[in-house]
Protein backbone atom coordinates (compact mmCIF):
# COMPACT_ATOMS: atom_id res chain seq x y z
CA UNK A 1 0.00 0.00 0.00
CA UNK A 2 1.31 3.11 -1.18
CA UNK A 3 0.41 6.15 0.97
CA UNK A 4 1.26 9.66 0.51
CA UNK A 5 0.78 13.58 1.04
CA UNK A 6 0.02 15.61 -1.68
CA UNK A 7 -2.14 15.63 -5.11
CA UNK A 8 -3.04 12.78 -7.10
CA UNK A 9 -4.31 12.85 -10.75
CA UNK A 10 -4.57 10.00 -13.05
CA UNK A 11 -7.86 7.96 -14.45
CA UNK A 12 -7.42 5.29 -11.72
CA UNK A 13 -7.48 7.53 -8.74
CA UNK A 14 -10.79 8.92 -6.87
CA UNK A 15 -11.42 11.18 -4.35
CA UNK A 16 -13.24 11.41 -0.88
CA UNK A 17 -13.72 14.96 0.22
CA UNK A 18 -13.26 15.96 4.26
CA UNK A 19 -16.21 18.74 4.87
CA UNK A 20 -17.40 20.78 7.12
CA UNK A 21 -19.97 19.23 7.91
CA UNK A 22 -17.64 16.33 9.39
CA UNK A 23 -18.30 14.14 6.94
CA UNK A 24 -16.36 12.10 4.32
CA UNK A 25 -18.16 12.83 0.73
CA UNK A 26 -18.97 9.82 -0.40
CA UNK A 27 -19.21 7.91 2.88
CA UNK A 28 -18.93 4.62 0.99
CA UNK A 29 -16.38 4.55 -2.19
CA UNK A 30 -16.19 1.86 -4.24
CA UNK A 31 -12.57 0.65 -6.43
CA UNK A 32 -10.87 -2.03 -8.08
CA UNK A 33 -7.50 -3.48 -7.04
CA UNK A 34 -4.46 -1.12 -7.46
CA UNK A 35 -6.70 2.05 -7.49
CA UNK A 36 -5.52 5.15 -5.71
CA UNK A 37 -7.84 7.05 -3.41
CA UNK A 38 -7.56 10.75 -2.60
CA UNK A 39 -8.71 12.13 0.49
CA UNK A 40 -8.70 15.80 0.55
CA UNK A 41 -9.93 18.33 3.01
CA UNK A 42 -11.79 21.27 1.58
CA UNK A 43 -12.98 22.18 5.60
CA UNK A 44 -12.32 24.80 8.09
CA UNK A 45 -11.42 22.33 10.90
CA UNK A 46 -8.75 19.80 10.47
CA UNK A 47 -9.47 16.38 10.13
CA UNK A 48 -7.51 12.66 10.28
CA UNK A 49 -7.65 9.52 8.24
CA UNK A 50 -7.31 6.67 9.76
CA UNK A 51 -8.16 2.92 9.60
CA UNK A 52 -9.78 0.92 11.91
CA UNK A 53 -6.91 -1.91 12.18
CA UNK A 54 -8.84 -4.53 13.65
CA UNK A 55 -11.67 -4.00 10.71
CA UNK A 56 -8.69 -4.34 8.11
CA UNK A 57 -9.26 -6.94 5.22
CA UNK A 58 -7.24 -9.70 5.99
CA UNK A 59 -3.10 -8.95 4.72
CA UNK A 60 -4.03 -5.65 4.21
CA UNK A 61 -1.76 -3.03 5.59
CA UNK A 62 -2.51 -0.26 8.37
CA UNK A 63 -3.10 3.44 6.85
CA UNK A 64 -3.15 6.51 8.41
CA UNK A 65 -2.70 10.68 7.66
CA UNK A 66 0.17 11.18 9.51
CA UNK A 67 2.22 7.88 7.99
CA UNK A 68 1.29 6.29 11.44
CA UNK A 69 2.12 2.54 11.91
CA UNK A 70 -0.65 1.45 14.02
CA UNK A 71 -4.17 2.76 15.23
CA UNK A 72 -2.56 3.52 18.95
CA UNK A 73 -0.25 5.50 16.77
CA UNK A 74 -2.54 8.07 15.23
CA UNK A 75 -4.60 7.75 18.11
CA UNK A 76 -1.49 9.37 21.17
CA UNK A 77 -0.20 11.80 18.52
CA UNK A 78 -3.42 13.39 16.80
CA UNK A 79 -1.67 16.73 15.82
CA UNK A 80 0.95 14.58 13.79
CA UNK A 81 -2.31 12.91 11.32
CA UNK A 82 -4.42 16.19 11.16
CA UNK A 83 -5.19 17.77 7.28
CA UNK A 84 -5.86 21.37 7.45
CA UNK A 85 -7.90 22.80 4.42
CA UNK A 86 -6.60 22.26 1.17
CA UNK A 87 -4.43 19.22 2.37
CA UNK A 88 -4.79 15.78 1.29
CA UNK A 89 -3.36 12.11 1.67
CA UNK A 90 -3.38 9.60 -0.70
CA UNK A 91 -4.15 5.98 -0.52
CA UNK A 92 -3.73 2.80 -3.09
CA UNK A 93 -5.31 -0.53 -2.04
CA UNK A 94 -4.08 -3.57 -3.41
CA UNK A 95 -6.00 -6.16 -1.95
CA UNK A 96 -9.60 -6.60 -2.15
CA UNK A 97 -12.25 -6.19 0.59
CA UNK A 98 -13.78 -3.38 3.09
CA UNK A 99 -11.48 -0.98 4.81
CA UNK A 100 -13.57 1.16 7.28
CA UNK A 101 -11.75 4.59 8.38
CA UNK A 102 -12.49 7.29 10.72
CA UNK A 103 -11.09 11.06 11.41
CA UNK A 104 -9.99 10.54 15.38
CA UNK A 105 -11.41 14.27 16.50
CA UNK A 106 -15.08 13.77 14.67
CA UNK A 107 -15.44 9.57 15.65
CA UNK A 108 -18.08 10.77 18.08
CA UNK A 109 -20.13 12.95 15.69
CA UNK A 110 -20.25 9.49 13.18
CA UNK A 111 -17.43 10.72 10.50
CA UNK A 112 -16.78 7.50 9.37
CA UNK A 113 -16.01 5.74 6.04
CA UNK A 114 -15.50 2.99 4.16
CA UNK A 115 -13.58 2.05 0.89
CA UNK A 116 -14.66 -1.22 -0.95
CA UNK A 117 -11.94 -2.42 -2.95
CA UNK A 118 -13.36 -5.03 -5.76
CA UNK A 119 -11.16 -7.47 -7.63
């Protein structure tokens, strides 16, 4: 898995949008294998992205603004994951299944996502 800050362009790359309403636009993304994901922030208050790594698809790796290593990670050092506005981090999955994600300071108020990576 390939993770990154910065833009991404390309036909196999999409994009989830952070907003202000703390919410991930589309809350449920659907890819193939390989494909690139773009998460960028277009909101006033800073947000995270970051798997939940016991929901991972099995041999998938960990992801996480920030370049964390581990949920507890991103989780004791919040400042070091946060995307202010105009920021963004990009993901590519490589092995199929459903990776749910969260931003750690908005959990409570339900901003949650998934990604759906199809063979």
């Amino acid at each position: 898995m390939v993770m990154a800050l910065g833009a991404c362009s390309g036909e196999n790359s999409a994009t989830v949008r952070m907003e202000s309403g703390q919410s991930f636009e589309p809350e449920v993304l659907t890819v193939s294998e390989d494909q690139s994901v773009t998460f960028v922030s277009e909101s006033a208050d800073a947000h995270t992205v970051t798997a939940y790594e016991d929901r991972l698809p099995d041999g998938a790796s960990f992801f996480a603004s920030g370049g964390f290593e581990s949920e507890d990670e991103a989780r004791d050092d919040l400042a070091g994951g946060l995307l202010s506005s105009g920021e963004s981090f990009e993901v590519k999955f490589e092995s199929p299944g459903t990776y749910q994600y969260l931003c750690i300071p908005h959990e409570s108020s339900g901003m949650t996502g998934r990604i759906v990576v199809e063979e």
